[in-house]
Protein backbone atom coordinates (compact mmCIF):
# COMPACT_ATOMS: atom_id res chain seq x y z
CA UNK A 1 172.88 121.67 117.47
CA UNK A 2 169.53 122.46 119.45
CA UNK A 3 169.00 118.21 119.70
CA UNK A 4 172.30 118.11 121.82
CA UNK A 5 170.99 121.21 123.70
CA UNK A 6 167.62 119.66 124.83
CA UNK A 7 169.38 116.29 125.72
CA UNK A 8 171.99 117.74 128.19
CA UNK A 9 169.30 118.36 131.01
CA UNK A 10 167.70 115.27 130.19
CA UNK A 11 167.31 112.15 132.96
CA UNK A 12 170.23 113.20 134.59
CA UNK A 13 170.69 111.41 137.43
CA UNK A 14 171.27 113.49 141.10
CA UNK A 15 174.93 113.24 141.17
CA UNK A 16 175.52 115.01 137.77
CA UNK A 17 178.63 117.09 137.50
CA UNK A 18 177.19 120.08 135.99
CA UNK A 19 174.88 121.22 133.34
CA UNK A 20 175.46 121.20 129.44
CA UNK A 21 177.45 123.29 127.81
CA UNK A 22 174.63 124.42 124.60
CA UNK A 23 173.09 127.51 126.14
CA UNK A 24 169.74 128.59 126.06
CA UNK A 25 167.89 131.47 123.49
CA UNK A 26 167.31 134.70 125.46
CA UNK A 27 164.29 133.94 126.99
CA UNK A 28 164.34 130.46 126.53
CA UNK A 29 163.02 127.83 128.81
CA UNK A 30 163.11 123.95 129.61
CA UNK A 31 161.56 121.61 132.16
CA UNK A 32 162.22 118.02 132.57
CA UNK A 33 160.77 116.00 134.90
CA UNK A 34 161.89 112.53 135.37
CA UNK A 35 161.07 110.02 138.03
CA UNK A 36 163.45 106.51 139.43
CA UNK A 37 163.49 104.01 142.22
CA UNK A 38 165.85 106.53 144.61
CA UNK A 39 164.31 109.84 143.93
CA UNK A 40 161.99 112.27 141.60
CA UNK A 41 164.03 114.95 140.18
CA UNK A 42 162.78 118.32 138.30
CA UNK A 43 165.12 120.62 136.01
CA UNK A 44 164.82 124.14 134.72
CA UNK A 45 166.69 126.36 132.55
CA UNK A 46 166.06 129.78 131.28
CA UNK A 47 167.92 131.99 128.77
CA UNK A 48 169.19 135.31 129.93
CA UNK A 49 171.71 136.01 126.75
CA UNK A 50 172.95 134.23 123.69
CA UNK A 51 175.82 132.99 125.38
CA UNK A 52 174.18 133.35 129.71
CA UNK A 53 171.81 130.72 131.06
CA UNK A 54 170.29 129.45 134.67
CA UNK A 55 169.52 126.20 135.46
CA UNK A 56 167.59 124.89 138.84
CA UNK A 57 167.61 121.59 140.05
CA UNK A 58 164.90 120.30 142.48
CA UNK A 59 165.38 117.02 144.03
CA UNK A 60 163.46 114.27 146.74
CA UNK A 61 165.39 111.29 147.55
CA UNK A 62 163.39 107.84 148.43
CA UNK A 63 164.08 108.58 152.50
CA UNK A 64 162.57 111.90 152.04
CA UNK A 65 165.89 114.35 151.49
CA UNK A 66 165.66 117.68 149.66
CA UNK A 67 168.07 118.97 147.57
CA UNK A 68 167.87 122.05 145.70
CA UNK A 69 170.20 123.93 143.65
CA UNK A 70 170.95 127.08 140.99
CA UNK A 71 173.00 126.92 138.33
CA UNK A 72 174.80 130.16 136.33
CA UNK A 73 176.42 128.94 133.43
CA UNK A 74 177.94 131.11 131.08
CA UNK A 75 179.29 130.27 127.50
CA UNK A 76 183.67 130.21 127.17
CA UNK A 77 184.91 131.73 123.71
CA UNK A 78 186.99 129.16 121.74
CA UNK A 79 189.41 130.22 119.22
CA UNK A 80 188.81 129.79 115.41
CA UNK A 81 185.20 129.86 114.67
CA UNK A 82 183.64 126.13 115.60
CA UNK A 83 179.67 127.75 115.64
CA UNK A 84 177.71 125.74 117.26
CA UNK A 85 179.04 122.30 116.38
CA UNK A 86 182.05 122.93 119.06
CA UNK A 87 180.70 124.72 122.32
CA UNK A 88 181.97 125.29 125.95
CA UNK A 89 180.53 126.85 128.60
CA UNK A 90 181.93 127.71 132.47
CA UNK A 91 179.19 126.52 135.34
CA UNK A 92 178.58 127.44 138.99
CA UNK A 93 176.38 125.43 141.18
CA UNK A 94 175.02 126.41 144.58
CA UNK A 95 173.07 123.79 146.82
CA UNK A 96 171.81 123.35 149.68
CA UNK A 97 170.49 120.20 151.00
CA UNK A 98 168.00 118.59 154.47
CA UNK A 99 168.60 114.81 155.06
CA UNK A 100 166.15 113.09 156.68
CA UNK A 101 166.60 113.47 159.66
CA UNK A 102 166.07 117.63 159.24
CA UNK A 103 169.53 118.48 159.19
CA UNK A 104 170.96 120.99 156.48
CA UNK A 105 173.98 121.42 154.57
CA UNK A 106 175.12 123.54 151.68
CA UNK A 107 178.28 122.79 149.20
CA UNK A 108 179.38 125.13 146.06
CA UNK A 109 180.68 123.30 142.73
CA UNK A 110 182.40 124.94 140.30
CA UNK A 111 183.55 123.38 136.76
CA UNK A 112 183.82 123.40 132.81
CA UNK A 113 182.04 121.20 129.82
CA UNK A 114 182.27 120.67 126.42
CA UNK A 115 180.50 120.15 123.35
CA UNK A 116 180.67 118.87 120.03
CA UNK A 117 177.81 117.60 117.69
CA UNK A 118 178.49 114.70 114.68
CA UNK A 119 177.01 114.73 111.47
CA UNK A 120 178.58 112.14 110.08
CA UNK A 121 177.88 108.84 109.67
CA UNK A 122 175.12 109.35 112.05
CA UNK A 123 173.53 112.83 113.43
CA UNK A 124 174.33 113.17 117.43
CA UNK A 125 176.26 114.70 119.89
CA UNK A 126 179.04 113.91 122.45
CA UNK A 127 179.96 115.72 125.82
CA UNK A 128 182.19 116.36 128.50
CA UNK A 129 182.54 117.89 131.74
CA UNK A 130 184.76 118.02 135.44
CA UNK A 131 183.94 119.62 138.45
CA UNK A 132 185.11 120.44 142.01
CA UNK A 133 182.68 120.45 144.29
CA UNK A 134 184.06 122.85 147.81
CA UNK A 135 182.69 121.03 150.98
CA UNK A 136 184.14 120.96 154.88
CA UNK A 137 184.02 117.34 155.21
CA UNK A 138 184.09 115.66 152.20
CA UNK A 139 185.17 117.57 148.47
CA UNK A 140 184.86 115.90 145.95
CA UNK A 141 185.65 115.90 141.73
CA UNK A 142 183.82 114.90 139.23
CA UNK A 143 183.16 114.16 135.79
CA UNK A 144 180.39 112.91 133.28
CA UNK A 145 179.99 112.08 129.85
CA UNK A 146 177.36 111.95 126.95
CA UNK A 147 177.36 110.26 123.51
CA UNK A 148 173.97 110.76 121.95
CA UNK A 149 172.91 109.56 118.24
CA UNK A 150 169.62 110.67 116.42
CA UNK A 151 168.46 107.22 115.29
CA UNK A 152 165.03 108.46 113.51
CA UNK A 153 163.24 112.04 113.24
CA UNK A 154 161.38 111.33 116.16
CA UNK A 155 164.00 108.80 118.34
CA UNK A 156 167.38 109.27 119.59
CA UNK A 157 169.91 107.46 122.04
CA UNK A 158 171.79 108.50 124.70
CA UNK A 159 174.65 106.82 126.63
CA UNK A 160 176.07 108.93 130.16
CA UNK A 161 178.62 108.36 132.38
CA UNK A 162 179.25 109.64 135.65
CA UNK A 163 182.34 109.62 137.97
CA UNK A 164 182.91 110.66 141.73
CA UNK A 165 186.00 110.82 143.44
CA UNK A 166 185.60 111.90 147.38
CA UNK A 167 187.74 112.51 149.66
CA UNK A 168 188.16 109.64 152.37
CA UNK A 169 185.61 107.74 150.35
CA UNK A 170 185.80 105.13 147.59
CA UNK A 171 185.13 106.15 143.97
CA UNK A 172 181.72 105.69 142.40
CA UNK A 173 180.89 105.34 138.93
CA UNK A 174 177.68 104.77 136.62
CA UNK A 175 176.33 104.33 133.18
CA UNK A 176 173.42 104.42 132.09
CA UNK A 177 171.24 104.17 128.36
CA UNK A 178 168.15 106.33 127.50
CA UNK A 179 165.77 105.95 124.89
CA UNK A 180 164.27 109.54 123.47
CA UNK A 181 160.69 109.78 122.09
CA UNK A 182 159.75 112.98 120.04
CA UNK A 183 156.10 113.31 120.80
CA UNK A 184 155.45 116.75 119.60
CA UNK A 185 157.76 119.56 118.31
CA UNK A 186 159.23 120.67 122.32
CA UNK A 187 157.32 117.47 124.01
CA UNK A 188 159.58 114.30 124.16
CA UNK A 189 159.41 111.66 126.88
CA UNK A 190 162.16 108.87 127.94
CA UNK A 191 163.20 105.73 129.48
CA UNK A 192 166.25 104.77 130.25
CA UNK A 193 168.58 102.00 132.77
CA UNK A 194 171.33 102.88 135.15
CA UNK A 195 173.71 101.13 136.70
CA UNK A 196 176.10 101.69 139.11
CA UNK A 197 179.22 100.00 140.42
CA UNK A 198 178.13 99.26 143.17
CA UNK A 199 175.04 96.88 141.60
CA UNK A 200 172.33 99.28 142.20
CA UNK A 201 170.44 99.40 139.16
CA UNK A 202 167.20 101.58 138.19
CA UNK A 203 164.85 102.38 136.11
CA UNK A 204 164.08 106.13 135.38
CA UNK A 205 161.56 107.90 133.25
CA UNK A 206 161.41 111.50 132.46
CA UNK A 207 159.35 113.97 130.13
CA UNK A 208 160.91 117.47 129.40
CA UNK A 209 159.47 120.28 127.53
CA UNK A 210 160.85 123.33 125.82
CA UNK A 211 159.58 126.86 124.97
């Protein structure tokens, strides 16, 4: 289910819980690139086993904060045999972040997802994942969602959900839809709406390639 693979690191907003749970081929690598009204984010993976990947996530916010990030993720055995169509994986996230103003800070999230692609009646893909993210001031959990659907060869949908819960802070939730392009065989570009409870709503673009 390489389609549901690819899509997983795809326009994800900043506040994404964790990676996807499809791993990468050994020595397999993706970039995506995509670009909204609050910041420009870049995304990397890179296959170390069958069932081992890395991830890094690079992100500038609109008043100039860095945030940047590496992700282990390893691949959880299920029981039966599921293949591909029913995958989980275990994820670790580092970051460390400089607001604006120059000052730094650093939190550690740790959390599971899971996987399961559709064939019928349409191809596609749905996902879900929770995570608790270890910080001195404010922890927080979260959780996202995917539902993607392979409209055409060369076009696909994707609906996301995220959810934050923080301690001494009010919830925060979004949705957003995506449009996927297949330019080439590992070139595909996107466009896609969020929205977030709060009314904020952007555009974002992205382009991602795989080798």
């Amino acid at each position: 289910m390489r389609i549901a693979a690819l899509t997983l690191a795809l326009c994800l907003p900043s506040a994404a819980a964790l990676a996807g749970p499809w791993p990468r081929s050994e020595g397999g690598a993706f970039f995506a690139l995509s670009r909204g009204a609050a910041d420009l984010s870049f995304w990397a993976e890179y296959g170390l086993r069958e069932t081992r990947w890395i991830a890094a996530d690079l992100r500038r916010d609109a008043d100039g904060s860095l945030t940047g990030a590496l992700i282990f993720n390893q691949v959880l055995p299920l029981p039966g045999s599921p293949g591909e169509r029913v995958v989980a994986a275990v994820h670790t996230r580092g970051e460390v972040s400089r607001d604006a103003f120059g000052f730094y800070d650093s939190a550690l999230r740790i959390g599971v997802s899971l996987g399961m692609g559709l064939s019928t009646p349409v191809s596609g893909w749905v996902t879900a994942a929770a995570a608790y993210e270890h910080h001195p001031i404010t922890p927080k959990v979260m959780s996202d969602w995917s539902l993607g659907l392979q409209l055409h060869p060369r076009i696909a949908a994707l609906l996301q959900g995220e959810h934050d819960y923080s301690k001494n802070q009010p919830a925060s939730h979004k949705i957003g839809a995506t449009a996927i392009l297949n330019l080439a065989d590992k070139l595909r570009v996107t466009a896609g709406v969020w929205q977030s409870d709060t009314g904020f709503r952007e555009l974002r673009l992205g382009s991602w390639f795989e080798f």
